[in-house]
PDB file of N, CA and C in Angstrom:
ATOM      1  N   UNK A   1     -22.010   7.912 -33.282  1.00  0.00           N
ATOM      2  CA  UNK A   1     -22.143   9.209 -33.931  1.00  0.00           C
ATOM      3  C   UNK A   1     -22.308   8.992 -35.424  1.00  0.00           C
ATOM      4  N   UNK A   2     -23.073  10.016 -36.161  1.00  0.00           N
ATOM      5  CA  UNK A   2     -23.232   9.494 -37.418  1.00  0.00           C
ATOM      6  C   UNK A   2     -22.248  10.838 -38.419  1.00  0.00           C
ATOM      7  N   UNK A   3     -22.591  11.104 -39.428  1.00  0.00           N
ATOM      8  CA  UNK A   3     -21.829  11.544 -40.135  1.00  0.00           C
ATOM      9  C   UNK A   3     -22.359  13.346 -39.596  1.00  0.00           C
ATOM     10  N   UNK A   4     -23.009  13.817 -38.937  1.00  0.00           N
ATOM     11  CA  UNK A   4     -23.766  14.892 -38.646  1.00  0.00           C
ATOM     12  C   UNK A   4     -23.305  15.016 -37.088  1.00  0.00           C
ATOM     13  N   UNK A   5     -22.570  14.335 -36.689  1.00  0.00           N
ATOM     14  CA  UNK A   5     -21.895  14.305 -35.535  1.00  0.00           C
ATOM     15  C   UNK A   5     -23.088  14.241 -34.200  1.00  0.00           C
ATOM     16  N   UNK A   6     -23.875  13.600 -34.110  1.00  0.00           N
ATOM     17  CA  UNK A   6     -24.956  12.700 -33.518  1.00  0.00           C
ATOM     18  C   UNK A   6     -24.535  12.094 -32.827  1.00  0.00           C
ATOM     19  N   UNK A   7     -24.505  12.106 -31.057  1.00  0.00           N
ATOM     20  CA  UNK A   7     -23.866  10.845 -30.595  1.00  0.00           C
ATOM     21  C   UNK A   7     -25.647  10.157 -29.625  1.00  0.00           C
ATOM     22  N   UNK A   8     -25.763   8.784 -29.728  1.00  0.00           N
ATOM     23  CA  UNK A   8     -26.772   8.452 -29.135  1.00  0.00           C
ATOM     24  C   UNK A   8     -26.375   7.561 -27.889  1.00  0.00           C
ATOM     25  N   UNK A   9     -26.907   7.603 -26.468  1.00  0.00           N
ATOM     26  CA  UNK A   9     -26.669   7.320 -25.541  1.00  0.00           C
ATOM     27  C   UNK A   9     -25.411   5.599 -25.421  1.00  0.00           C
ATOM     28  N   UNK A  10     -25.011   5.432 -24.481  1.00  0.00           N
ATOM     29  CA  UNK A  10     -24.507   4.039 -25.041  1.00  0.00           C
ATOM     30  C   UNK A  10     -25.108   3.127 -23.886  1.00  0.00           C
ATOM     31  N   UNK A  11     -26.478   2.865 -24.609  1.00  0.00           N
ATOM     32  CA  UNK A  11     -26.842   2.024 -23.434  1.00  0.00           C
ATOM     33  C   UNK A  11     -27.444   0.862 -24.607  1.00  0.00           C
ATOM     34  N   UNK A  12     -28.177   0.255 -23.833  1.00  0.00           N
ATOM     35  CA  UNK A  12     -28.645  -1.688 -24.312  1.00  0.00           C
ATOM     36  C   UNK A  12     -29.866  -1.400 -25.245  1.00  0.00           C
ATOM     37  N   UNK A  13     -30.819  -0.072 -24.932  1.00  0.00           N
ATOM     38  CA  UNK A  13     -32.010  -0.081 -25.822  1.00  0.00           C
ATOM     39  C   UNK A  13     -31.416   0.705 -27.148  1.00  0.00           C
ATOM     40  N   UNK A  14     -30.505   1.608 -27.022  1.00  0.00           N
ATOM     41  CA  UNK A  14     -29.705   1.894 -28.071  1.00  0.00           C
ATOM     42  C   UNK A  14     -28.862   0.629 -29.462  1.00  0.00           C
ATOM     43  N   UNK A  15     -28.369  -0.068 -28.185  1.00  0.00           N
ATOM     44  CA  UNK A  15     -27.810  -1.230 -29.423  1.00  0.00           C
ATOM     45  C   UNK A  15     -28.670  -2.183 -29.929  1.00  0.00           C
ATOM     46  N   UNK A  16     -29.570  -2.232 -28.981  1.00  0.00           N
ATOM     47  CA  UNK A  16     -30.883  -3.723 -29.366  1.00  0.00           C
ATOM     48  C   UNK A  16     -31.508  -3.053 -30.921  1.00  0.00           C
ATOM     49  N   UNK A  17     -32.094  -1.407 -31.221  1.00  0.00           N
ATOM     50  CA  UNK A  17     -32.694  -1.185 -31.653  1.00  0.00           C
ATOM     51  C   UNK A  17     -31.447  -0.551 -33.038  1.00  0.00           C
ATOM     52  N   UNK A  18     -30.694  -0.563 -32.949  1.00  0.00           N
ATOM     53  CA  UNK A  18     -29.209  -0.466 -34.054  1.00  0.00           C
ATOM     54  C   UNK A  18     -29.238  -1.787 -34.180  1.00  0.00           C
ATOM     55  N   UNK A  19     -28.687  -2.553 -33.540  1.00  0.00           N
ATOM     56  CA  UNK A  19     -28.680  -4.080 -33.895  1.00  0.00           C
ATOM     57  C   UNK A  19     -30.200  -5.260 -35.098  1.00  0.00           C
ATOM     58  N   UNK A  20     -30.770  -4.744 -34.600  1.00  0.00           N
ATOM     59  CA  UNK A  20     -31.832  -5.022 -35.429  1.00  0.00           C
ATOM     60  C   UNK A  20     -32.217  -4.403 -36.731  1.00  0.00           C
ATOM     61  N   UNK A  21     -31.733  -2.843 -37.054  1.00  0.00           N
ATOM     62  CA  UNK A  21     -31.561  -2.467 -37.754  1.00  0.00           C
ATOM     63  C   UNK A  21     -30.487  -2.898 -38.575  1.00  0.00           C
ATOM     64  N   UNK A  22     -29.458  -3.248 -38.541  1.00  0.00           N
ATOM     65  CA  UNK A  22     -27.777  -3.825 -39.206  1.00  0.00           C
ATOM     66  C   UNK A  22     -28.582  -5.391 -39.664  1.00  0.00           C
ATOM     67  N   UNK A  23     -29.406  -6.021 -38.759  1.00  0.00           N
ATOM     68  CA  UNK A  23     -29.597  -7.708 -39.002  1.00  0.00           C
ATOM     69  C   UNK A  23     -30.627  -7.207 -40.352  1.00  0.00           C
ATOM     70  N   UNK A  24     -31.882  -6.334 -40.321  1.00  0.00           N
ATOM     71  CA  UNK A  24     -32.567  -6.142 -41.364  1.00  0.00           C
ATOM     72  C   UNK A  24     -31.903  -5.792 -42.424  1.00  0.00           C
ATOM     73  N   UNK A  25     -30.837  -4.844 -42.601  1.00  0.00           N
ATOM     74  CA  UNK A  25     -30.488  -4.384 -43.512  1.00  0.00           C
ATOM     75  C   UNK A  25     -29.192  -5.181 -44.303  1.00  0.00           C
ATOM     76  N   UNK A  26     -28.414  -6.524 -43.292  1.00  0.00           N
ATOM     77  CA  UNK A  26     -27.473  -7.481 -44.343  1.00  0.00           C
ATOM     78  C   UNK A  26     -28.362  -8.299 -44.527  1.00  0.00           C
ATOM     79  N   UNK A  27     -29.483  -8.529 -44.198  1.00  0.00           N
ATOM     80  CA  UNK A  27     -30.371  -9.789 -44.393  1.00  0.00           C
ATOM     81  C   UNK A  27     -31.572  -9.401 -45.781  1.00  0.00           C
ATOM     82  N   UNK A  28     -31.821  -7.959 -46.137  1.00  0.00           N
ATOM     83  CA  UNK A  28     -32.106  -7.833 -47.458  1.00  0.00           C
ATOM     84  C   UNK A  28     -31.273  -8.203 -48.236  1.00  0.00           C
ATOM     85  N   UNK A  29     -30.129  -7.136 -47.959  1.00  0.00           N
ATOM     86  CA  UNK A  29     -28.922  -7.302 -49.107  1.00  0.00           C
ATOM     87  C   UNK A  29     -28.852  -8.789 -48.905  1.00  0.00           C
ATOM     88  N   UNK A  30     -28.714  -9.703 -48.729  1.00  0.00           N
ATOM     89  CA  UNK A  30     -28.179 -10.886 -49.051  1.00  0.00           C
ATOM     90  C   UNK A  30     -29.268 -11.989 -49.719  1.00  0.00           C
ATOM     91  N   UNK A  31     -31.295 -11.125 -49.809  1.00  0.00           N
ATOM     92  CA  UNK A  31     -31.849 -11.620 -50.142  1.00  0.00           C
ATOM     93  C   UNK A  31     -32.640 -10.303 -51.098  1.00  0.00           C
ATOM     94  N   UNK A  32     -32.099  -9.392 -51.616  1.00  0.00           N
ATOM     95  CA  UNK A  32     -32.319  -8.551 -52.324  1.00  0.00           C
ATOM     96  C   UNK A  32     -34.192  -8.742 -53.061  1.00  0.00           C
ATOM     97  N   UNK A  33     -34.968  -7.576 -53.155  1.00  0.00           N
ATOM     98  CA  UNK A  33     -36.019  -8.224 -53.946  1.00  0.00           C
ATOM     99  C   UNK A  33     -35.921  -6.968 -54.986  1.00  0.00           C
ATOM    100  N   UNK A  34     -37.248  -6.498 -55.743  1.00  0.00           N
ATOM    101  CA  UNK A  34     -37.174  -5.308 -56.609  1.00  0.00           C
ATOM    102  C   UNK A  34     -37.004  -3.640 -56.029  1.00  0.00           C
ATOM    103  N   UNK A  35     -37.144  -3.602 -54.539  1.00  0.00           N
ATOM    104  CA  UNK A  35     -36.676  -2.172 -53.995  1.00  0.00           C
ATOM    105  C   UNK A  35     -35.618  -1.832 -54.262  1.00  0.00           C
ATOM    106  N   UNK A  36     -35.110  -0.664 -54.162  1.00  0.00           N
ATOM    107  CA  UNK A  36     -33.991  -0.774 -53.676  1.00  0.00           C
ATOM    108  C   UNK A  36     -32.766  -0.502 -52.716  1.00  0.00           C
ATOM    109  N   UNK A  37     -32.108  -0.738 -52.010  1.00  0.00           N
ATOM    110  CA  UNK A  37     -31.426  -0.170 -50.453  1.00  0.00           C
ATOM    111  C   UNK A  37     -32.200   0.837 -49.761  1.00  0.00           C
ATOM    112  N   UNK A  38     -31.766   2.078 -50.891  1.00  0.00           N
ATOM    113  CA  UNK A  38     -32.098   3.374 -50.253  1.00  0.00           C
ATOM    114  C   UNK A  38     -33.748   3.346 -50.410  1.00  0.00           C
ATOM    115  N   UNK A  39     -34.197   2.557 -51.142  1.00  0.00           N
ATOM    116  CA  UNK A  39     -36.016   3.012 -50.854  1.00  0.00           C
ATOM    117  C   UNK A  39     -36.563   2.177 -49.860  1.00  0.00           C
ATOM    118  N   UNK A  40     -35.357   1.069 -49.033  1.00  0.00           N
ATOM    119  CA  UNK A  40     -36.429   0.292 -48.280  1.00  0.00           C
ATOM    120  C   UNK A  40     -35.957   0.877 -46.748  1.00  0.00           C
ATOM    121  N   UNK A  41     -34.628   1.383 -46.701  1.00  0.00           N
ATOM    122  CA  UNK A  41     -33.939   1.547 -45.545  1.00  0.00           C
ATOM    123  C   UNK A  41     -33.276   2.923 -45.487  1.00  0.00           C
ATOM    124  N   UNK A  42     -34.302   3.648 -44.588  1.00  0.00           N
ATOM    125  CA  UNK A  42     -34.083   4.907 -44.328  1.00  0.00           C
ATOM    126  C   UNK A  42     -32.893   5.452 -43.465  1.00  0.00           C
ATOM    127  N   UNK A  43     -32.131   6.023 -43.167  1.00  0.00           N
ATOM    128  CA  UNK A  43     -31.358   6.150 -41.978  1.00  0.00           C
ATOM    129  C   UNK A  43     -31.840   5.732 -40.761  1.00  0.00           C
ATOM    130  N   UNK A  44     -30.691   5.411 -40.201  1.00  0.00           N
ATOM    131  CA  UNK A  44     -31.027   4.860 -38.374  1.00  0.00           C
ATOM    132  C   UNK A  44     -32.099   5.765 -37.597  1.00  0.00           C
ATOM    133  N   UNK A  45     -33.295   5.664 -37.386  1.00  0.00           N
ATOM    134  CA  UNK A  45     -33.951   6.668 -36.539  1.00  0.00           C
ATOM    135  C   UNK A  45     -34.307   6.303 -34.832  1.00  0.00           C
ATOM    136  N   UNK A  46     -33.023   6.518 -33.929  1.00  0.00           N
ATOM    137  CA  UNK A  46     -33.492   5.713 -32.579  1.00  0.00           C
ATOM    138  C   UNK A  46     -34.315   6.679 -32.145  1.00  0.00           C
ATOM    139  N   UNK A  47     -35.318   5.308 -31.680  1.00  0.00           N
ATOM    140  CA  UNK A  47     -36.548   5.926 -30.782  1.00  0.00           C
ATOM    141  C   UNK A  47     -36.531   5.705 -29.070  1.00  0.00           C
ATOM    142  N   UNK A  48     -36.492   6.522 -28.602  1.00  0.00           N
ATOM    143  CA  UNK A  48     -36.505   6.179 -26.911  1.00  0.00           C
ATOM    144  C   UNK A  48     -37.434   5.305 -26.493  1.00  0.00           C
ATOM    145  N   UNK A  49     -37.487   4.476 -25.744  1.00  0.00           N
ATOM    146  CA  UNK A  49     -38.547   3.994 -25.538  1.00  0.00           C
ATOM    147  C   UNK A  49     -38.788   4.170 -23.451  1.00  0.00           C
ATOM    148  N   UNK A  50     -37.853   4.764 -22.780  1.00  0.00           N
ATOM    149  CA  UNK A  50     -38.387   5.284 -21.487  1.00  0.00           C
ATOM    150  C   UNK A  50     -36.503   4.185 -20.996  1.00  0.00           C
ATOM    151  N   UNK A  51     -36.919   4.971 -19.523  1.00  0.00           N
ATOM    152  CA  UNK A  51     -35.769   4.936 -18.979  1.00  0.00           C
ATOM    153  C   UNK A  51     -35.899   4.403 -17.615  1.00  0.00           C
ATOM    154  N   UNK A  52     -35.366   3.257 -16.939  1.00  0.00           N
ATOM    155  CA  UNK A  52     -35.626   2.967 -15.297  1.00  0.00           C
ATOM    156  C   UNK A  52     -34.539   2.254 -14.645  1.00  0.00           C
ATOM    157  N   UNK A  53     -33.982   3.209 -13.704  1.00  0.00           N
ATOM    158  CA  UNK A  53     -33.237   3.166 -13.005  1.00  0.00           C
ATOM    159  C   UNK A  53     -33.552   2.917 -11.216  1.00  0.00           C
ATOM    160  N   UNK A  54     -32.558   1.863 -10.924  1.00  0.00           N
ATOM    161  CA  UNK A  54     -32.795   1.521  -9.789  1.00  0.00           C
ATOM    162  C   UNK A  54     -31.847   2.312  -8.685  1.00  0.00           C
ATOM    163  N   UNK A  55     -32.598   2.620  -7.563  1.00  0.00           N
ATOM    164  CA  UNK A  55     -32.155   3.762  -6.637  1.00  0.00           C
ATOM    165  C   UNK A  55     -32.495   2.892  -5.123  1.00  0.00           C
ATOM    166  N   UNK A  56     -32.484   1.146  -5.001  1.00  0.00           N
ATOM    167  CA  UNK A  56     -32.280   1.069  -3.847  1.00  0.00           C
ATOM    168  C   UNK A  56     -33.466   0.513  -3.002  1.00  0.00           C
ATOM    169  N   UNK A  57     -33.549  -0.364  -2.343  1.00  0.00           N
ATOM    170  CA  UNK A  57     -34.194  -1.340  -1.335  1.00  0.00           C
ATOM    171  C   UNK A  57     -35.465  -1.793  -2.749  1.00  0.00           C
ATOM    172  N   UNK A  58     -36.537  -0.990  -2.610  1.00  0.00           N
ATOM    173  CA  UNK A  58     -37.819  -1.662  -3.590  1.00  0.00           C
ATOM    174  C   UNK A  58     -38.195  -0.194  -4.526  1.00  0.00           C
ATOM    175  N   UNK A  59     -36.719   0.234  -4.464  1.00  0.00           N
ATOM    176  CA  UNK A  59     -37.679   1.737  -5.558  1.00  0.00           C
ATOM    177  C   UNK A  59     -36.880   1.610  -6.635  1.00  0.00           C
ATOM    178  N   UNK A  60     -37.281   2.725  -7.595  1.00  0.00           N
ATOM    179  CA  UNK A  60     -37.076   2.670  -8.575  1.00  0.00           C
ATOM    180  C   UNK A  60     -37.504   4.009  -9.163  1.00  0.00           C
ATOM    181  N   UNK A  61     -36.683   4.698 -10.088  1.00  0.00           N
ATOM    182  CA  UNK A  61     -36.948   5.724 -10.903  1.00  0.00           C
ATOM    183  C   UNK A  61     -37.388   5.549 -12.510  1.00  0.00           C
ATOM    184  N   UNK A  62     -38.490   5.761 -12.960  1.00  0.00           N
ATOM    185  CA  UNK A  62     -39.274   5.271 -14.629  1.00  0.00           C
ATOM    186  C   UNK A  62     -39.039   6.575 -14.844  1.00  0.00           C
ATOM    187  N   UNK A  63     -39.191   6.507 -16.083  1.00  0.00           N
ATOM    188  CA  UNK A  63     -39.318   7.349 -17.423  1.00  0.00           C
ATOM    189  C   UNK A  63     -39.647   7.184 -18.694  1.00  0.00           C
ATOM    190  N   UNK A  64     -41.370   7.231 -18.666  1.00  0.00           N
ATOM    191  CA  UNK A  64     -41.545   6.531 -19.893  1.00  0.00           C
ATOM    192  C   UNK A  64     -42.232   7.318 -21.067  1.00  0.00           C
ATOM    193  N   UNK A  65     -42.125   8.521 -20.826  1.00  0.00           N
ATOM    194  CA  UNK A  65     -41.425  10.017 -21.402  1.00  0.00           C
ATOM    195  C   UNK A  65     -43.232   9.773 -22.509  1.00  0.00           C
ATOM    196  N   UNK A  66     -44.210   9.031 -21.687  1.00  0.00           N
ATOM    197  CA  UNK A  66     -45.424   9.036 -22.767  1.00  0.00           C
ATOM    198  C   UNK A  66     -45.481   7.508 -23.802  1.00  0.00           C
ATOM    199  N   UNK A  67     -44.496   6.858 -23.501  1.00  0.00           N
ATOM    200  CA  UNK A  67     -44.816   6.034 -24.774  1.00  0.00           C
ATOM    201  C   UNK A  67     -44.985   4.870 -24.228  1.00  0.00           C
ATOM    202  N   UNK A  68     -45.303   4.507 -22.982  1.00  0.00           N
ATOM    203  CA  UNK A  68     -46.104   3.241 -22.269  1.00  0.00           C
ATOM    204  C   UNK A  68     -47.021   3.347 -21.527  1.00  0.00           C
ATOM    205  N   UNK A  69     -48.440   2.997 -21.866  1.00  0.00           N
ATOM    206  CA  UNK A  69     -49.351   2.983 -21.013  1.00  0.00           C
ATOM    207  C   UNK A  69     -48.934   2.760 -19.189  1.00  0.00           C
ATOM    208  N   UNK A  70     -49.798   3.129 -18.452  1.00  0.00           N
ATOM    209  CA  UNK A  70     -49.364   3.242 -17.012  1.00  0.00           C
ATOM    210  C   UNK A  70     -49.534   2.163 -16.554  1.00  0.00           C
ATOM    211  N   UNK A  71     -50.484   1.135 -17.203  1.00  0.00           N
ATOM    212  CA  UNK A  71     -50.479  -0.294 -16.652  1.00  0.00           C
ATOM    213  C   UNK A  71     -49.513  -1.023 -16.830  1.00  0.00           C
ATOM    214  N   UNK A  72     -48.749  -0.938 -17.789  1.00  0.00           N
ATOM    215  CA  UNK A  72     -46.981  -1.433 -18.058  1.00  0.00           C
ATOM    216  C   UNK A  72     -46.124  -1.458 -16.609  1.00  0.00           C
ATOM    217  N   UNK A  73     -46.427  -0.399 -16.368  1.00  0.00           N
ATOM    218  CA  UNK A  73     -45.697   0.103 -14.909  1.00  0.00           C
ATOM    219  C   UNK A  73     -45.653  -0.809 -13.382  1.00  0.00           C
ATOM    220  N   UNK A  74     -47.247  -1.331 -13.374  1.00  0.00           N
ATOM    221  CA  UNK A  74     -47.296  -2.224 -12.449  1.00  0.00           C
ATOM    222  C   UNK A  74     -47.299  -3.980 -13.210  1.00  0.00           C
ATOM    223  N   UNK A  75     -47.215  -3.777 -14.076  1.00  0.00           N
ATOM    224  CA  UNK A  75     -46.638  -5.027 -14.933  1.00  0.00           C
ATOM    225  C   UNK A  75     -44.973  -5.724 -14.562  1.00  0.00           C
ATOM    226  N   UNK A  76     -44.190  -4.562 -14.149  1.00  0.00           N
ATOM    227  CA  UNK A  76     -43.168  -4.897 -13.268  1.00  0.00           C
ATOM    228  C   UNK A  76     -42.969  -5.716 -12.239  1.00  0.00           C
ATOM    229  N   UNK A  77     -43.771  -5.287 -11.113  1.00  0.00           N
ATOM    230  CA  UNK A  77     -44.002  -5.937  -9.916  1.00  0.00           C
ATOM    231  C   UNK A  77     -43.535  -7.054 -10.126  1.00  0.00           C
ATOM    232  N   UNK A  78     -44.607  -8.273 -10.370  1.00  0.00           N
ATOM    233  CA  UNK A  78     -44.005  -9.379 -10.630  1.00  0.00           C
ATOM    234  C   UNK A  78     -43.065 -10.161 -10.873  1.00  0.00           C
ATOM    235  N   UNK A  79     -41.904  -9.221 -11.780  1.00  0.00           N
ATOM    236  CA  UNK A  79     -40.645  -9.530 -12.115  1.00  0.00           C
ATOM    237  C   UNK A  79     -39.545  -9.640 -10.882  1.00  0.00           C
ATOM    238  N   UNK A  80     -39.782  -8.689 -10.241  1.00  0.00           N
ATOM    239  CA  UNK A  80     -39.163  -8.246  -9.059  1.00  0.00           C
ATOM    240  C   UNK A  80     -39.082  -9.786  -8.245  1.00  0.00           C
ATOM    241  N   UNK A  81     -39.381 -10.751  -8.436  1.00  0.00           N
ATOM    242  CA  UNK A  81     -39.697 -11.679  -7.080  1.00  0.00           C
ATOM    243  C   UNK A  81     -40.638 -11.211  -5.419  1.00  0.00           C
ATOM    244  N   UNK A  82     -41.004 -10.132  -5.782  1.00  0.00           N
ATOM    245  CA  UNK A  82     -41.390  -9.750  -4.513  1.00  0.00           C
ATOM    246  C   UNK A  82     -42.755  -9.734  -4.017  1.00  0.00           C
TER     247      UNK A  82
END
């Protein structure tokens, strides 16, 4: 939650994309150039990037709410071992 009382989901694409944000932002400060904080690093803005949940034998529920092409989708397969 942020100071606006914001709470964002607590899942893994949530922290990957906070986490990377925290590594960019001690890794200026500790190599500072002529910007400064507030002009290089805007507030946290998480972006969804789609949602897929598994429901059992070879299915699966996506949600990629528009922001992955549909060929992504069968880009899966493979992973699966199957």
């Amino acid at each position: 939650a942020d100071k606006k009382l914001r709470s964002l989901p607590a899942t893994a694409q949530v922290a990957t994309q906070e986490g990377r944000y925290v590594a960019d932002l001690l890794n200026y400060m500790a190599h500072p150039t002529t910007t400064t904080t507030s002009e290089r690093f805007k507030p946290f803005n998480y972006t969804h990037l789609g949602s897929l949940a598994y429901v059992g034998g070879d299915a699966a529920v996506i949600d990629f709410s528009g922001s992955k092409p549909l060929l992504d989708i069968f880009s899966l397969k493979p992973l699966s071992g199957r």
